[in-house]
Structure formats: C-alpha cells, structure tokens
Protein backbone atom coordinates (compact mmCIF):
# COMPACT_ATOMS: atom_id res chain seq x y z
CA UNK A 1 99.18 92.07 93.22
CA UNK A 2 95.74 93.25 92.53
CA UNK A 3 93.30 94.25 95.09
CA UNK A 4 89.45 95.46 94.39
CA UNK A 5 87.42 96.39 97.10
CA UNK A 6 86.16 99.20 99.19
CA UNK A 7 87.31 98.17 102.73
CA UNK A 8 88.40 100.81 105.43
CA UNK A 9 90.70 100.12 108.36
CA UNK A 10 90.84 102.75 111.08
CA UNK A 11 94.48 102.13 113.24
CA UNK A 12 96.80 104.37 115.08
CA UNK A 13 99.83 104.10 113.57
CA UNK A 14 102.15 103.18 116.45
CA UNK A 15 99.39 99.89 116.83
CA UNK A 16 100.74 99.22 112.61
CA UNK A 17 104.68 100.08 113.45
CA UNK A 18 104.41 97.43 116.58
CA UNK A 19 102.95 94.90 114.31
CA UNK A 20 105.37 95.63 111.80
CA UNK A 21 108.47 95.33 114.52
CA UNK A 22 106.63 92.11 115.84
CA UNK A 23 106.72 90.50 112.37
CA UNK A 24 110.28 91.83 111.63
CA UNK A 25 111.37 89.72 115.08
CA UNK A 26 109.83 87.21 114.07
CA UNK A 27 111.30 86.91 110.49
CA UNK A 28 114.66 87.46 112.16
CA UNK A 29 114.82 84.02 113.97
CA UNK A 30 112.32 81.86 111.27
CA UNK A 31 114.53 79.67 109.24
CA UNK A 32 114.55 79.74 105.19
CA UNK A 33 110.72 77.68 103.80
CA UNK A 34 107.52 78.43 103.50
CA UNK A 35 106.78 80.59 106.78
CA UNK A 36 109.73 82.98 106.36
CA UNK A 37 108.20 83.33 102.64
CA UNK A 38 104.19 83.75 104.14
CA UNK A 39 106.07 86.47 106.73
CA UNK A 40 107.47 88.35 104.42
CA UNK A 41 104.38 88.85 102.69
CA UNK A 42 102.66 89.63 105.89
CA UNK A 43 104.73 92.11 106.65
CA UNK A 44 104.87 93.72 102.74
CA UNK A 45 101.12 94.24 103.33
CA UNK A 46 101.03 95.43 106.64
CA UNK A 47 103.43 98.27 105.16
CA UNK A 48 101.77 99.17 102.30
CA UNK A 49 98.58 99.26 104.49
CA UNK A 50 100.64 101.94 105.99
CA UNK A 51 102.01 103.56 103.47
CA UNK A 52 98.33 103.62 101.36
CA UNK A 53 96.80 104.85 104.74
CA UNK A 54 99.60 107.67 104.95
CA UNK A 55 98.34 108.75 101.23
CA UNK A 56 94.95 108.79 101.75
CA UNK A 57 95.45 111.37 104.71
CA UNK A 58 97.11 113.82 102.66
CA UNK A 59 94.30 113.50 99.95
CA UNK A 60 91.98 113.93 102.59
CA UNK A 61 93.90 117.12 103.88
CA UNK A 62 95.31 118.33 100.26
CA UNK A 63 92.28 117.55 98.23
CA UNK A 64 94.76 115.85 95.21
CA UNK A 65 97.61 112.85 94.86
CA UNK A 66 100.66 114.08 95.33
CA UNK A 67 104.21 112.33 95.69
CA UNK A 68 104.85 114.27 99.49
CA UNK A 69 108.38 113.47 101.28
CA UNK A 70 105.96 111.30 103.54
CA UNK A 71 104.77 108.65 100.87
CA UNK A 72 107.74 108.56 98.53
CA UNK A 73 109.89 105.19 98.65
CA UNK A 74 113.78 106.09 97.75
C-alpha cells in the first residue's frame, strides 16, 4: 500500500489502543465476507498509525531513524 500525503493526527495513545480493542471485538464475532475482510484492514491501519506515530516520536526526540525495541515488529 502506498500512501502520499502530509497529514498529521494528534491522539493519545490509550484513545488508538481502545479503538484497536473495539475493532478486535468486533472482528471476533463478524462472520467470514466482505466486513470481516474491510475490518481487518481497519484495524491494520489503525496499527500502523500507531506504530508510524511511535517512530516519529523518537525522531522527534533522537534527531535520526532508528530500529528502537519500541518500533521493531518480531
């Protein structure tokens, strides 16, 4: 997926988890089609909203990119 733009989004991050437990309920009891598929995307982007918002701070605090313990995926 490729997104251009300049867009900020200013959230606390407990508001992001919530949504992100809301649409993991909610995937929990949708049956297989369509709207399970358009939830899982939903929820992919809310987390790497997250995650990308999680970088950023440390590049605003560190100055540089770095692969921290708080935005690596294992």
């Amino acid at each position: 997926m490729l997104v251009y733009g300049d867009q900020q989004h200013t959230a606390p991050t407990s508001r992001i988890l919530g949504r992100v437990r809301s649409e993991a309920a909610g995937l929990a009891v949708a049956p297989p089609g369509i709207r399970w598929h358009q939830g899982c995307v939903a929820m992919f982007v809310t987390v790497a909203g997250l995650m990308q918002g999680v970088a950023d701070a440390e590049f605003t605090i560190g100055g540089w990119d770095d692969l921290s313990p708080r935005n690596r995926v294992s």
